[in-house]
Protein backbone atom coordinates (compact mmCIF):
# COMPACT_ATOMS: atom_id res chain seq x y z
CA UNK A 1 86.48 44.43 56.18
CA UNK A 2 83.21 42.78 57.50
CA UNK A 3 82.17 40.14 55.54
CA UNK A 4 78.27 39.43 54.09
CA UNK A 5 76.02 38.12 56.41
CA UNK A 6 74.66 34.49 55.39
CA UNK A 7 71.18 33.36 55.01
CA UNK A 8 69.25 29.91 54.19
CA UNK A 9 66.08 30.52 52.97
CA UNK A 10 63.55 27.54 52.80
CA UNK A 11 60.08 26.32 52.05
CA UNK A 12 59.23 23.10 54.50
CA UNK A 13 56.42 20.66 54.14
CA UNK A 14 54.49 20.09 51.14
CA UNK A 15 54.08 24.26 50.72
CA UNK A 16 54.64 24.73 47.39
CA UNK A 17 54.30 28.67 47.20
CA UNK A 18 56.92 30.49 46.93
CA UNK A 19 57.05 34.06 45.23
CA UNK A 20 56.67 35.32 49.41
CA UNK A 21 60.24 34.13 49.88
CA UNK A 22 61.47 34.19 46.87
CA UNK A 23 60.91 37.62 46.21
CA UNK A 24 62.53 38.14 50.31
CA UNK A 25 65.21 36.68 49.01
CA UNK A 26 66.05 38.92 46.09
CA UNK A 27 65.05 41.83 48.68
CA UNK A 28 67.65 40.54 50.89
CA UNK A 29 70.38 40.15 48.37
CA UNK A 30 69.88 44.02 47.18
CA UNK A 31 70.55 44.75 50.62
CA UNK A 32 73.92 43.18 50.94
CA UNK A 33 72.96 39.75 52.39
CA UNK A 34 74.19 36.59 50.96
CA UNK A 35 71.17 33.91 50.47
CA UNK A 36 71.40 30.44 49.85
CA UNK A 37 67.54 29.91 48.85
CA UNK A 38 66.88 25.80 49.23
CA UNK A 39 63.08 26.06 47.57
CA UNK A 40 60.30 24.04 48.00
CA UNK A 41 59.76 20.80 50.00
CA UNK A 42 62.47 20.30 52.33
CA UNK A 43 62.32 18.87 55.45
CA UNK A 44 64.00 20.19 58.75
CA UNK A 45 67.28 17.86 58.72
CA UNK A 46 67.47 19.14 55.25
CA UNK A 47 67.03 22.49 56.61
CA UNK A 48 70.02 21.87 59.07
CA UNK A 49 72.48 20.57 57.27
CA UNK A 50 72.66 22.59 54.91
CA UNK A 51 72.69 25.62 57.60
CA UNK A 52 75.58 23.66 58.92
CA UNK A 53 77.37 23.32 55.65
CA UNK A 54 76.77 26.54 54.25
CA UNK A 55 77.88 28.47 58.05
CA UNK A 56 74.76 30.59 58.19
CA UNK A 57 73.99 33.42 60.18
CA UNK A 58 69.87 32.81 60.11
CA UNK A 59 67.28 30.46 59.04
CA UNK A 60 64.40 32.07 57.38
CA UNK A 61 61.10 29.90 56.60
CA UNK A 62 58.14 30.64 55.01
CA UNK A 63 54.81 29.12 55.33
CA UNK A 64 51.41 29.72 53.08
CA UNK A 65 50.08 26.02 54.06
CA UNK A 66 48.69 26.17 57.82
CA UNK A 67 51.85 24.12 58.67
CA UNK A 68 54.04 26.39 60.37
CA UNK A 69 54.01 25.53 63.90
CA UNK A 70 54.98 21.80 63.13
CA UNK A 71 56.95 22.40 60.94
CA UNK A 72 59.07 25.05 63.08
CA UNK A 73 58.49 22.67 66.02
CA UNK A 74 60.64 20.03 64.00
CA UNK A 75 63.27 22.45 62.79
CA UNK A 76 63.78 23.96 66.44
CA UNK A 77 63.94 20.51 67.43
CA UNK A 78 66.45 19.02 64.46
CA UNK A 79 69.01 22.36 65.18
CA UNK A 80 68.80 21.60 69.23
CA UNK A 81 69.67 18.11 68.15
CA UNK A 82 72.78 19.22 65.94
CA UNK A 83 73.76 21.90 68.32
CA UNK A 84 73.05 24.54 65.77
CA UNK A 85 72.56 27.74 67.13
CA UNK A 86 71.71 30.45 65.05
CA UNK A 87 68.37 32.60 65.27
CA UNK A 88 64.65 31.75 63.02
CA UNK A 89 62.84 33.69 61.44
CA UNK A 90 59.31 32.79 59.68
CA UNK A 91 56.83 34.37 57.65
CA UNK A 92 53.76 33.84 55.42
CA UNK A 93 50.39 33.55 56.01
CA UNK A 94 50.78 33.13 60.40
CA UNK A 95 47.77 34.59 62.31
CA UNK A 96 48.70 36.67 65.01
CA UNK A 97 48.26 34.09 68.06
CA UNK A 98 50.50 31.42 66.21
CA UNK A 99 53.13 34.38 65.78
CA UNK A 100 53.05 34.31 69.44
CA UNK A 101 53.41 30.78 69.59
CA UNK A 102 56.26 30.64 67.23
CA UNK A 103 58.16 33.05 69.49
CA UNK A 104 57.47 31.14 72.73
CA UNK A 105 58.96 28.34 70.85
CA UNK A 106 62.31 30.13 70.32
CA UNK A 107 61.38 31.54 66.84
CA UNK A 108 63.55 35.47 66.70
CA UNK A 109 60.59 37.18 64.61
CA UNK A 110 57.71 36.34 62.18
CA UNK A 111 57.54 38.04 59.45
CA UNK A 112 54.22 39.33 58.22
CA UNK A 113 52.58 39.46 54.35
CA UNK A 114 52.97 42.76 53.45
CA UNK A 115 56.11 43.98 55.62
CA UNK A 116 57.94 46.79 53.22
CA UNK A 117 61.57 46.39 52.47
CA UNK A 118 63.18 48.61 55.05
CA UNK A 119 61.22 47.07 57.60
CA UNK A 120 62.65 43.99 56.78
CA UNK A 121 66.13 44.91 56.61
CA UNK A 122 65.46 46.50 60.03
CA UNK A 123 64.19 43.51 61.36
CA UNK A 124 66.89 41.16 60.15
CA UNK A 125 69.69 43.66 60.77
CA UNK A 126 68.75 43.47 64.48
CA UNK A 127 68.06 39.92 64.72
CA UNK A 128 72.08 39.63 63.40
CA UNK A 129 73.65 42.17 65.27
């Protein structure tokens, strides 16, 4: 028997909205995935820690706020540091040259507003497989 993938789900910075990812994560749970959803305003030790405790299988963050390449800089940077090594993936409001940014950076996909369901699913199932 193969057990449920895991996933943290997280808002970083002072990014307080969250019906993107929230709604992502209820998407993800209909779909078989287990989510651990950490909410709003957590920064990236938080983030990694808890990844740590909780044995992920991928990090998904979400950003509305303009802050997504720090942010993800400092989370890339706090998992290095902790020897955590399991894949990103980001979404919200990212124009298309910082998606490209985010990837250089080590990021597995960004997500973009408006991505339908299966699309998702595809996108996470082969990030995890």
């Amino acid at each position: 028997m193969t057990s449920r993938k895991r996933v943290l789900l997280a808002k970083m910075g002072l990014d307080c909205h969250d019906t993107g990812i929230a709604t992502v994560a209820q998407m993800m749970r209909e779909n078989g995935y287990e989510v651990i959803y950490m909410g709003l305003h957590n920064y990236a030790d938080e983030v990694v820690n808890t990844a740590i405790a909780e044995d992920v299988d991928l990090i998904g963050v979400s950003f509305l706020s303009g802050q997504h390449e720090t942010q993800t800089r400092e989370l890339l940077d706090a998992m290095k540091q902790a020897e955590l090594n399991v894949p990103v993936m980001c979404g919200g409001i990212i124009p298309p040259d910082d998606a490209q940014a985010l990837k250089q950076m080590g990021v597995a996909d960004v997500i973009e507003p408006g991505t339908l369901t299966p699309d998702l699913m595809t996108r996470v199932s082969a990030i995890l497989s």
